[in-house]
C-alpha atoms as a PDB file:
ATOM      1  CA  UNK A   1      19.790  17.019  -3.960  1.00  0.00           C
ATOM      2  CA  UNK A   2      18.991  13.451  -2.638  1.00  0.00           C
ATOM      3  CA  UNK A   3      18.898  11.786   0.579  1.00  0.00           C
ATOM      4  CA  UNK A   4      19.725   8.031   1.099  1.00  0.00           C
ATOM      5  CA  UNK A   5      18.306   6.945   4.186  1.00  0.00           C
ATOM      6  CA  UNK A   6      18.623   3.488   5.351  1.00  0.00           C
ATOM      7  CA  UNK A   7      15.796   1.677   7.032  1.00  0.00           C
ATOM      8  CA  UNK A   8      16.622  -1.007   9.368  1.00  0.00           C
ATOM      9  CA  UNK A   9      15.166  -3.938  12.149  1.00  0.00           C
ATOM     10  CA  UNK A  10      17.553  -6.302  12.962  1.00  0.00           C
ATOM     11  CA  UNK A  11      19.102  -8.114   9.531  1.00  0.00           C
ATOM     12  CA  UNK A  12      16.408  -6.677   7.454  1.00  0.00           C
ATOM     13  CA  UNK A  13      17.782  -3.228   5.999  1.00  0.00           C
ATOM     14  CA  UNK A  14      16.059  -1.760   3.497  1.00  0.00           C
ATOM     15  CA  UNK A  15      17.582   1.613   1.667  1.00  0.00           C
ATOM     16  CA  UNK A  16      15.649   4.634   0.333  1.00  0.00           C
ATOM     17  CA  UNK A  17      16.845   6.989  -2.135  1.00  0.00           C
ATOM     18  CA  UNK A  18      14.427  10.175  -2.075  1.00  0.00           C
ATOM     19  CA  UNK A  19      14.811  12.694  -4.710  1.00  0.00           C
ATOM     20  CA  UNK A  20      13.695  16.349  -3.628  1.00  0.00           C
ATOM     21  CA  UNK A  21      12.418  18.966  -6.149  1.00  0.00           C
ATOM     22  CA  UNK A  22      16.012  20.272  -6.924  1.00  0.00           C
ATOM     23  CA  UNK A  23      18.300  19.122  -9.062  1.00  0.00           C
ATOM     24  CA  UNK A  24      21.628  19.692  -9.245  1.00  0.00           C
ATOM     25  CA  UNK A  25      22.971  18.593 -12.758  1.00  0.00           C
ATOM     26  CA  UNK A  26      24.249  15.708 -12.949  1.00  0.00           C
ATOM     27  CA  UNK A  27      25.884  15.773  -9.599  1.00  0.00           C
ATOM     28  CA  UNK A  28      24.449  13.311  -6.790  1.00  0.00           C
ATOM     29  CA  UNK A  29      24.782  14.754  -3.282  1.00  0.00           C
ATOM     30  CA  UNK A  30      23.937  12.013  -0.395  1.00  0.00           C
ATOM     31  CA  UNK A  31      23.510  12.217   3.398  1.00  0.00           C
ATOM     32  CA  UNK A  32      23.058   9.236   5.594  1.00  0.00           C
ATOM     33  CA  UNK A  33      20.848   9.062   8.492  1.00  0.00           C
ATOM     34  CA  UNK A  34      18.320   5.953   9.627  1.00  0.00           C
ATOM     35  CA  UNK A  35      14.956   5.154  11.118  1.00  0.00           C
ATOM     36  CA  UNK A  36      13.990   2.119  12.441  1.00  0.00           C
ATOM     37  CA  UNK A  37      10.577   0.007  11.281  1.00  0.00           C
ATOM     38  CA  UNK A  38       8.382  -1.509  13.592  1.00  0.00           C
ATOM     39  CA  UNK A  39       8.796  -5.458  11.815  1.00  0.00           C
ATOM     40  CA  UNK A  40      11.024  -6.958   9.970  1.00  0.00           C
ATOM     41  CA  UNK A  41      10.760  -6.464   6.686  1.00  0.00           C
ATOM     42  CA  UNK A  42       9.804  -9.405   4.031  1.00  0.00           C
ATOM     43  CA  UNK A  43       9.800  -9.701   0.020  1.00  0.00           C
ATOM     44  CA  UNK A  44       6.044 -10.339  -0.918  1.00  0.00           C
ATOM     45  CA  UNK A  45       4.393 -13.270  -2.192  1.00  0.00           C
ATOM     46  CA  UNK A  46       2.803 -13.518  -5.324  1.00  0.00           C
ATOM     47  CA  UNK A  47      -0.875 -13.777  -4.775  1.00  0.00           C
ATOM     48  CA  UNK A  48      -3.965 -12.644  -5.931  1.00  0.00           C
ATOM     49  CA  UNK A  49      -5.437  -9.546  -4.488  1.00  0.00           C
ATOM     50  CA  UNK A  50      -8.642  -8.487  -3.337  1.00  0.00           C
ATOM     51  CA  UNK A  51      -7.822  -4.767  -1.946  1.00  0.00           C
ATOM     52  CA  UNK A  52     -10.394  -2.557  -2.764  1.00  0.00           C
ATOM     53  CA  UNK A  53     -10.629   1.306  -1.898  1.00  0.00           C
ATOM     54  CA  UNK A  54     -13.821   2.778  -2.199  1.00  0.00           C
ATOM     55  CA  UNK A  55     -14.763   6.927  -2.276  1.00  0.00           C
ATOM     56  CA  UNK A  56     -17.092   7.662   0.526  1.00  0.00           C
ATOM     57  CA  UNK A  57     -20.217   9.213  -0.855  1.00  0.00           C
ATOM     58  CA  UNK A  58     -22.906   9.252   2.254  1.00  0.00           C
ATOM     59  CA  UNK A  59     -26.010  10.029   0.347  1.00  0.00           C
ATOM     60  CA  UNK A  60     -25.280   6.635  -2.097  1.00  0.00           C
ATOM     61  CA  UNK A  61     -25.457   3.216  -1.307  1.00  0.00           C
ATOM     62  CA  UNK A  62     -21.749   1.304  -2.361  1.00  0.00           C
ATOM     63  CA  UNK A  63     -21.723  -1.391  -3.960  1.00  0.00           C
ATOM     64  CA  UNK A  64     -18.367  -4.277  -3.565  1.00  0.00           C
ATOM     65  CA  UNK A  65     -17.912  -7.607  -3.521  1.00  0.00           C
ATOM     66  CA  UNK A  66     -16.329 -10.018  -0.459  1.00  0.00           C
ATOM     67  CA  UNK A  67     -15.651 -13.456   0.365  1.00  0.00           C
ATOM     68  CA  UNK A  68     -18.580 -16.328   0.940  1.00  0.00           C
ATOM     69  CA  UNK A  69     -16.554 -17.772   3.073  1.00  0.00           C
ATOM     70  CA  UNK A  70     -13.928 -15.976   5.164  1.00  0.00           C
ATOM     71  CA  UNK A  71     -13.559 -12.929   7.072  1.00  0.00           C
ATOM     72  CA  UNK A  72     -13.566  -9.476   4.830  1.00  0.00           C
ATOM     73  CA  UNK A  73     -11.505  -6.368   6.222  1.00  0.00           C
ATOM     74  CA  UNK A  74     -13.355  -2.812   6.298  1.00  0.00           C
ATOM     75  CA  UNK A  75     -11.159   0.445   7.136  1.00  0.00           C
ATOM     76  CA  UNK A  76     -11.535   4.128   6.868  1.00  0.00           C
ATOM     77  CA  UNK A  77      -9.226   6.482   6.027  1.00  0.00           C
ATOM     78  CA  UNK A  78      -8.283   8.395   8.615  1.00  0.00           C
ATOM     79  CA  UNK A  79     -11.288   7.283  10.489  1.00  0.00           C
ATOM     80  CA  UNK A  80     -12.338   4.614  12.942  1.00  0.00           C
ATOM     81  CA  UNK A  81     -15.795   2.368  12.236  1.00  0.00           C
ATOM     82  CA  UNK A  82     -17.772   2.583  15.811  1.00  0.00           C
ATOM     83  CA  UNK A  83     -21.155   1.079  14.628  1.00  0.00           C
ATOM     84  CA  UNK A  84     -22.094  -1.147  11.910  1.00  0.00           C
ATOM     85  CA  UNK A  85     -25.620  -2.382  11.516  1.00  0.00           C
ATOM     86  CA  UNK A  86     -27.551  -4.278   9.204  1.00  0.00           C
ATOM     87  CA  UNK A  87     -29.962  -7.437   9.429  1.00  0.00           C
ATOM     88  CA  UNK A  88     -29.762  -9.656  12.410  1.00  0.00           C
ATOM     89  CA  UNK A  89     -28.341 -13.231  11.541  1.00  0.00           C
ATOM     90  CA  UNK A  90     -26.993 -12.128   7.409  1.00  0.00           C
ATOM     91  CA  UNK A  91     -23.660 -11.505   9.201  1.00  0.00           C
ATOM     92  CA  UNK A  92     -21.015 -11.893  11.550  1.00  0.00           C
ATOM     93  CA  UNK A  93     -18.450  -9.181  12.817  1.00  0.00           C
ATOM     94  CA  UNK A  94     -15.683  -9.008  14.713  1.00  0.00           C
ATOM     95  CA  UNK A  95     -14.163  -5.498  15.754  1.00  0.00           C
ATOM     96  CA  UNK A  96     -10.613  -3.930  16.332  1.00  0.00           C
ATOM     97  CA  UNK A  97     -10.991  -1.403  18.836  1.00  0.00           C
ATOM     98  CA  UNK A  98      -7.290  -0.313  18.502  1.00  0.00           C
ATOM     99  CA  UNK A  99      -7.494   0.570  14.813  1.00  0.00           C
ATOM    100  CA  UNK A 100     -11.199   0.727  14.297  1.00  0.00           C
ATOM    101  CA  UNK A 101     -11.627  -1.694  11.642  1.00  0.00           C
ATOM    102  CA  UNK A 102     -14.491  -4.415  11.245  1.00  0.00           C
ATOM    103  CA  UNK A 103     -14.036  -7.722   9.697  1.00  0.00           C
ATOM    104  CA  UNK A 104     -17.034  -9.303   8.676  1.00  0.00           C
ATOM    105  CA  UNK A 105     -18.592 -12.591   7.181  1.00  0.00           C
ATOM    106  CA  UNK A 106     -21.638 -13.524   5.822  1.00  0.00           C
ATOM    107  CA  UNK A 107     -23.844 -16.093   7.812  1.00  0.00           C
ATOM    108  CA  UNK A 108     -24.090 -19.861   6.781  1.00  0.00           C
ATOM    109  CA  UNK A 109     -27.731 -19.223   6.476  1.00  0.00           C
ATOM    110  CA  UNK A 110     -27.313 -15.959   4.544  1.00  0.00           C
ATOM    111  CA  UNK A 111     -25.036 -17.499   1.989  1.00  0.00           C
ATOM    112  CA  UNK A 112     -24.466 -15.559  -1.526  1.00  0.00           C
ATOM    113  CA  UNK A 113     -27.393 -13.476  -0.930  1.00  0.00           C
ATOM    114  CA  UNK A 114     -26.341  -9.936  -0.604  1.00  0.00           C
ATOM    115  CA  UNK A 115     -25.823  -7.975   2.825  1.00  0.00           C
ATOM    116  CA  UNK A 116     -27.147  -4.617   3.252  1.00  0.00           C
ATOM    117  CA  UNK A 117     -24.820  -2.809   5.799  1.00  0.00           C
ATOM    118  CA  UNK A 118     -25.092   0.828   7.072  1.00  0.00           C
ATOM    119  CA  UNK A 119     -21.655   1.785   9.326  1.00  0.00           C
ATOM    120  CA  UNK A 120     -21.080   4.920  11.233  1.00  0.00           C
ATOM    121  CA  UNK A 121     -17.668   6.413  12.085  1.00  0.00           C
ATOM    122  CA  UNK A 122     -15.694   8.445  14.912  1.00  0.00           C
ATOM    123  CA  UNK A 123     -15.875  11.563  12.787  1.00  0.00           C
ATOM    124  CA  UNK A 124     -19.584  11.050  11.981  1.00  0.00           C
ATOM    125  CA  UNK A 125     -19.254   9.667   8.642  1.00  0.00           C
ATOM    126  CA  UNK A 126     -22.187   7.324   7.266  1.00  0.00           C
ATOM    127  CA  UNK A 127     -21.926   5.067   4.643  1.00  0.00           C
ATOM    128  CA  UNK A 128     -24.608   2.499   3.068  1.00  0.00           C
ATOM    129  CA  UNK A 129     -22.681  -0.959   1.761  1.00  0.00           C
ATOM    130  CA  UNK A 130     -24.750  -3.433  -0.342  1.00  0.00           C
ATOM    131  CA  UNK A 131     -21.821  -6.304  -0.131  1.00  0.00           C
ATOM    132  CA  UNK A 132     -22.353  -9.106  -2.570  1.00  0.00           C
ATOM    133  CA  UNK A 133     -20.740 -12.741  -1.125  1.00  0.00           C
ATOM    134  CA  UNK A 134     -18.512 -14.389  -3.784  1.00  0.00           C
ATOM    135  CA  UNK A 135     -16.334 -17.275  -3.967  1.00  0.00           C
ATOM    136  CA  UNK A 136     -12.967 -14.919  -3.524  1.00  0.00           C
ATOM    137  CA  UNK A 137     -10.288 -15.335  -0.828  1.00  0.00           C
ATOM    138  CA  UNK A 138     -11.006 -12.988   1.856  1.00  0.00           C
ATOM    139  CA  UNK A 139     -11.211  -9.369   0.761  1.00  0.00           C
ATOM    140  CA  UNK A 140     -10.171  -5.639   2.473  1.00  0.00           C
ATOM    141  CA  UNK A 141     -12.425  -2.846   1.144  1.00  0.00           C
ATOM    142  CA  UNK A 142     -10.733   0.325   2.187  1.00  0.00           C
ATOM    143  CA  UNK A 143     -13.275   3.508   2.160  1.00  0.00           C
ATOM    144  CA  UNK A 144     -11.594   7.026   1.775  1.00  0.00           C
ATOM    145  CA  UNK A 145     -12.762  10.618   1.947  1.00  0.00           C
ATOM    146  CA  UNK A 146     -13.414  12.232  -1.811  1.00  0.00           C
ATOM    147  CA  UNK A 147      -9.364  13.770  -2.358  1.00  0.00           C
ATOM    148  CA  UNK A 148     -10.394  17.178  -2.256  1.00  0.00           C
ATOM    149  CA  UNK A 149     -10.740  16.282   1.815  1.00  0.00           C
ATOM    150  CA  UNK A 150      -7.077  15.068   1.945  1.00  0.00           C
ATOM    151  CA  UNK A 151      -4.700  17.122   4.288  1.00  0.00           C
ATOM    152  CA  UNK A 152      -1.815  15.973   1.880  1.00  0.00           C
ATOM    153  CA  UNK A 153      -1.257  14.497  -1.292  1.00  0.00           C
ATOM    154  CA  UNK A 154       0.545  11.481   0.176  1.00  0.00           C
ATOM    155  CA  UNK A 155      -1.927  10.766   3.194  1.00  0.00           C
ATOM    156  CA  UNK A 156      -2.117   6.881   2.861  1.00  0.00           C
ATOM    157  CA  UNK A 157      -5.203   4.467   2.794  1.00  0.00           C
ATOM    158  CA  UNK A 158      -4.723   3.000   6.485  1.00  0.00           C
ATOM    159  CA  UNK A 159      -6.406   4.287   9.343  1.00  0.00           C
ATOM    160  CA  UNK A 160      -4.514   6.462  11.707  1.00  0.00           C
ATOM    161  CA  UNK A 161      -1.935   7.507   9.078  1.00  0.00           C
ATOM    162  CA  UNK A 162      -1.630  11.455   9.980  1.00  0.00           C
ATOM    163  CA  UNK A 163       0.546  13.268   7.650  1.00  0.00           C
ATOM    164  CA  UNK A 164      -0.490  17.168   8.287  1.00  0.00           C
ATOM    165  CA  UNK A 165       2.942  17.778  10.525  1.00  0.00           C
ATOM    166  CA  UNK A 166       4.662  15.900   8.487  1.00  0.00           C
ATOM    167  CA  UNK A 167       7.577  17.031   5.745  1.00  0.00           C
ATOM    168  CA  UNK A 168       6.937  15.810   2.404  1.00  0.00           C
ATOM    169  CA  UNK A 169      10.156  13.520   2.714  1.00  0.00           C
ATOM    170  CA  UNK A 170       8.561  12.099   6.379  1.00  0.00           C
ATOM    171  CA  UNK A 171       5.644  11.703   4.231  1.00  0.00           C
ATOM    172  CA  UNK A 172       7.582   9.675   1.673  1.00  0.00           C
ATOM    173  CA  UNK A 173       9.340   7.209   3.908  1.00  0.00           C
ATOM    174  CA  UNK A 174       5.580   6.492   5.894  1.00  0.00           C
ATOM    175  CA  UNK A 175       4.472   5.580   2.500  1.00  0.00           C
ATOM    176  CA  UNK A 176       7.364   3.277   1.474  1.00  0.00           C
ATOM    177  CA  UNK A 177       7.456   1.913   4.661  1.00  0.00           C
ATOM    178  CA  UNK A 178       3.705   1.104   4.505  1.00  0.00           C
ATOM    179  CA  UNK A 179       4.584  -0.552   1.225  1.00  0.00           C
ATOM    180  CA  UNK A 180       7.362  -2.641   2.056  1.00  0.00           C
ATOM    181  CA  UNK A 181       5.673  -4.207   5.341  1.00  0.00           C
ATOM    182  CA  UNK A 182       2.268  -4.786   3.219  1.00  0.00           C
ATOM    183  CA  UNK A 183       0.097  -2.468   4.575  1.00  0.00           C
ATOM    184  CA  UNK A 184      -1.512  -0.854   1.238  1.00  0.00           C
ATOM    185  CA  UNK A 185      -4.021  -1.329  -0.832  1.00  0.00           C
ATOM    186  CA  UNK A 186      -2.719  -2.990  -4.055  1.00  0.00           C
ATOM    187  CA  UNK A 187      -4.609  -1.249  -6.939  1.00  0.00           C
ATOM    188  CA  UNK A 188      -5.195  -2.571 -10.112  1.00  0.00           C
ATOM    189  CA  UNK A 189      -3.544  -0.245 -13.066  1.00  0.00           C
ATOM    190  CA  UNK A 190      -5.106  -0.297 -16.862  1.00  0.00           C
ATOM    191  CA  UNK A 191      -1.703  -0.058 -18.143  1.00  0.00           C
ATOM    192  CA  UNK A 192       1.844  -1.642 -17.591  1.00  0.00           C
ATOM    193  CA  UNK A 193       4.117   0.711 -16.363  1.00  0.00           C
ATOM    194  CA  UNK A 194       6.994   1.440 -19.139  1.00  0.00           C
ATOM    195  CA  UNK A 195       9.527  -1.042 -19.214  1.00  0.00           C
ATOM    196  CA  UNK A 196      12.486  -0.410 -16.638  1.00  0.00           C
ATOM    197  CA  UNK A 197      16.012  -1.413 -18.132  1.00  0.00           C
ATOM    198  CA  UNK A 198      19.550  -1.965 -16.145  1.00  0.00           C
ATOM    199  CA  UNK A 199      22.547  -3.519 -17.447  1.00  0.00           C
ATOM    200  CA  UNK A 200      23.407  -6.857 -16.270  1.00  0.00           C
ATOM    201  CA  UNK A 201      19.768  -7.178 -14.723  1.00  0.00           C
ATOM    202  CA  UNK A 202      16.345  -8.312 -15.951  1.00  0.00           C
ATOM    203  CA  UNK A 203      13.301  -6.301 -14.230  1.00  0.00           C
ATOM    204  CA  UNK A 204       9.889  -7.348 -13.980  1.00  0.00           C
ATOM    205  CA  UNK A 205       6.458  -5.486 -12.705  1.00  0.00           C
ATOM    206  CA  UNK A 206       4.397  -6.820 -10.152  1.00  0.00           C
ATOM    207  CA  UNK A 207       1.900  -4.740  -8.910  1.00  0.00           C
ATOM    208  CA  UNK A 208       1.168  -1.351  -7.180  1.00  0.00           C
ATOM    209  CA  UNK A 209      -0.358   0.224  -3.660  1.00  0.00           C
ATOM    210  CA  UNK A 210      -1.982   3.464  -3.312  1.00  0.00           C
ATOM    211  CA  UNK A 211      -1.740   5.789  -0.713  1.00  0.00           C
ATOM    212  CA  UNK A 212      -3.593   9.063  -1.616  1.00  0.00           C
ATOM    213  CA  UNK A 213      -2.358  10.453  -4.597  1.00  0.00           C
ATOM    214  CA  UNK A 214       0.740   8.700  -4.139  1.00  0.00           C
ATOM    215  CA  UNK A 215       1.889   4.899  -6.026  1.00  0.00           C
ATOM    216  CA  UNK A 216       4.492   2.531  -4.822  1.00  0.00           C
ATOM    217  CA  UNK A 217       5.242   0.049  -7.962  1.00  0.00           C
ATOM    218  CA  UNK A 218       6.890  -3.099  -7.210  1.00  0.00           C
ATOM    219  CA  UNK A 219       9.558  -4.733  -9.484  1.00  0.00           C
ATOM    220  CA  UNK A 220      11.538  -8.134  -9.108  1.00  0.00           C
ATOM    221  CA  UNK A 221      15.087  -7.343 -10.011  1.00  0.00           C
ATOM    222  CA  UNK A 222      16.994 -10.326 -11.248  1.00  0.00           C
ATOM    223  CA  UNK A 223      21.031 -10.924 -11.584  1.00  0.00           C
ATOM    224  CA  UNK A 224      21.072 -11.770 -15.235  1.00  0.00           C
ATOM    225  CA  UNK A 225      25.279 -11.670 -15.127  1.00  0.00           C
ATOM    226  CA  UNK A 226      27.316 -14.749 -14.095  1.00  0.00           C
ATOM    227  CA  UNK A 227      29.259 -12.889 -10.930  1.00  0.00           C
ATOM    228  CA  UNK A 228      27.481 -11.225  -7.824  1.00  0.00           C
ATOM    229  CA  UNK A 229      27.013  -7.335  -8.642  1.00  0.00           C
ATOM    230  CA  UNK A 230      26.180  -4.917  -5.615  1.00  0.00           C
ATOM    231  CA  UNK A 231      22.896  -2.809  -6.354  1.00  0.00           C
ATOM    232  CA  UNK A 232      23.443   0.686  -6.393  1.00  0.00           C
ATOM    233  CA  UNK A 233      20.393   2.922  -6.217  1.00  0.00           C
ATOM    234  CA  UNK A 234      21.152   5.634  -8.625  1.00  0.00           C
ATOM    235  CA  UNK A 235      21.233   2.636 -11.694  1.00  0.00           C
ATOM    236  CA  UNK A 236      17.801   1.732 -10.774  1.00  0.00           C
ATOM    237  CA  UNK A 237      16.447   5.719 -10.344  1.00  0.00           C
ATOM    238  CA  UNK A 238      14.693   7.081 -13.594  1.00  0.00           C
ATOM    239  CA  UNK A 239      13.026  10.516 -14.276  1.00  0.00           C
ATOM    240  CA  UNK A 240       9.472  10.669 -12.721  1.00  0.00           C
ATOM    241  CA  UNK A 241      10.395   8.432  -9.584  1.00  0.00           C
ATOM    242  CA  UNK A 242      10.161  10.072  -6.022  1.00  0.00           C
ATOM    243  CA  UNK A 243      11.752   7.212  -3.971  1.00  0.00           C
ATOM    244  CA  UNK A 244      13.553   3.816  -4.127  1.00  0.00           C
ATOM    245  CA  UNK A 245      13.969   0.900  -1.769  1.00  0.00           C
ATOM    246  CA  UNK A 246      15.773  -1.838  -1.997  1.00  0.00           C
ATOM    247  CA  UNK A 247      14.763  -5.164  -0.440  1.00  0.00           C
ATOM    248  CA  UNK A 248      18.674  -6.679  -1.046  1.00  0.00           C
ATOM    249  CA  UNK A 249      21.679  -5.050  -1.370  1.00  0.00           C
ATOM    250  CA  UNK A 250      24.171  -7.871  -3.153  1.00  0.00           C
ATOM    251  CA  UNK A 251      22.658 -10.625  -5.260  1.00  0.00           C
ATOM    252  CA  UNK A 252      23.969 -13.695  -6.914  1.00  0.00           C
ATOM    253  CA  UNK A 253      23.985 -14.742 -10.048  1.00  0.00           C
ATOM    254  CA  UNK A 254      20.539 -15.578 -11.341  1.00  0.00           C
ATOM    255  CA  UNK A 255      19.363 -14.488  -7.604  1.00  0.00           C
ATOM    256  CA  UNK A 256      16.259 -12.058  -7.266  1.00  0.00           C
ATOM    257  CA  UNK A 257      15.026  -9.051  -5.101  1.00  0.00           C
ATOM    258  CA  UNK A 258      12.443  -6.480  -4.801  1.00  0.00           C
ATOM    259  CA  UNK A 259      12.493  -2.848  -5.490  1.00  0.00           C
ATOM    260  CA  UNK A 260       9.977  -0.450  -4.498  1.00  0.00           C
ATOM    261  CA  UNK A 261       9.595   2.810  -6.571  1.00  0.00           C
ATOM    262  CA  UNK A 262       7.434   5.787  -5.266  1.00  0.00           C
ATOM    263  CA  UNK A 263       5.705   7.615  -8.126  1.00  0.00           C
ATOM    264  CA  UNK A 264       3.115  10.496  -8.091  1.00  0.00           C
ATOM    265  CA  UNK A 265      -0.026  10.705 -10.297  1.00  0.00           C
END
């Protein structure tokens, strides 16, 4: 059985198709029902990322890379940072108490030389950071409990996402939403995804987010047909895929959209 569920704020709908673990030959069984995002909801921009997510290990020193030259995002899973030290004038730091993340930049007089961090958690957690200042755009590094710790397989990489009451599905639609709006990691993969292929439309990978053991691919879909065609969800859904949303429903000739495709390890 599937569920479509349509996600909506204002005129930005978005629709996921979630496939649960039983099938039902080739028979297609929908129910409607909808949830409403806290933003609207935007196709990305291409740009180049600097998301990083890093496996807590407390009795190593981590090693990463950030920017020279504008503020760098540090989160933990699940987590909130409360105390971050390290030598007096390397760094600055600014703090958000609502989420518990730092953002921090080295010093003019530091420069490129590296910063030697230690931070210390809510839960106790403490980590060592040797953070090397490079000529990037401004990095996130994203620090996450080793997966055995995970209360779920699909408990995302941004702090304050608690998914231990909820259903798998629930857990599904946090993740896409998290996706859609932005808010995950973007991960680098070794190898292309296999090709995806839809009559009348050319599709193209961009990239992927992480959230636990969990993968939201994004593909541009482009009209490659000289009339407007209507995007139906079940011509886009191929074995192995958990989830779909689309960013557009109808598209114009030559016009192009987003879809975002949930996929286990």
């Amino acid at each position: 059985m599937s569920y479509l569920l349509k996600v909506s704020k204002k005129l930005f709908p978005v629709v996921l198709l979630i496939a649960s673990s039983v099938a039902f030959g080739e028979k297609l069984e929908v129910a409607a029902t909808s949830i409403t995002i806290p933003d609207p909801i935007q196709e990305p921009k291409r740009q180049h990322s600097n998301s990083h997510v890093l496996t807590i290990t407390e009795n190593k020193r981590l090693e990463a890379s950030i920017a020279l030259d504008a503020m760098n995002r540090l989160a933990v899973v699940n987590d909130r940072i409360v105390n971050i030290f390290g030598d007096e004038g390397t760094f600055v730091v600014q703090t958000d108490e609502h989420t518990g993340q730092v953002f921090i930049k080295p010093t003019a007089e530091n420069g490129d030389k590296p910063l030697s961090i230690t931070l210390i958690t809510e839960n106790g957690v403490t980590q060592d950071l040797t953070l090397n200042p490079t000529k990037l755009t401004a990095t996130t590094l994203i620090l996450k409990p080793s997966q055995a710790k995970y209360n779920s397989p699909a408990e995302g990489l941004l702090p304050g996402f608690a998914a231990r009451n909820q259903t798998l599905q629930d857990q599904w639609i946090q993740v896409m939403k998290q996706a859609v709006l932005g808010e995950l990691a973007v991960v680098e993969t070794r190898m292309l995804p296999k090709a995806r292929k839809v009559t009348g439309f050319n599709l193209g990978y961009e990239k992927s987010y992480q959230a636990g053991s969990l993968f939201v691919q994004v593909w541009t879909i482009k009209n490659s047909s000289k009339v407007p065609q209507e995007l139906q969800e079940q011509s886009f859904f191929k074995d192995g895929d958990l989830a779909l949303s689309l960013a557009k429903r109808l598209l114009q000739p030559n016009e192009k959209t987003f879809v975002y495709v949930l996929r286990d390890v």
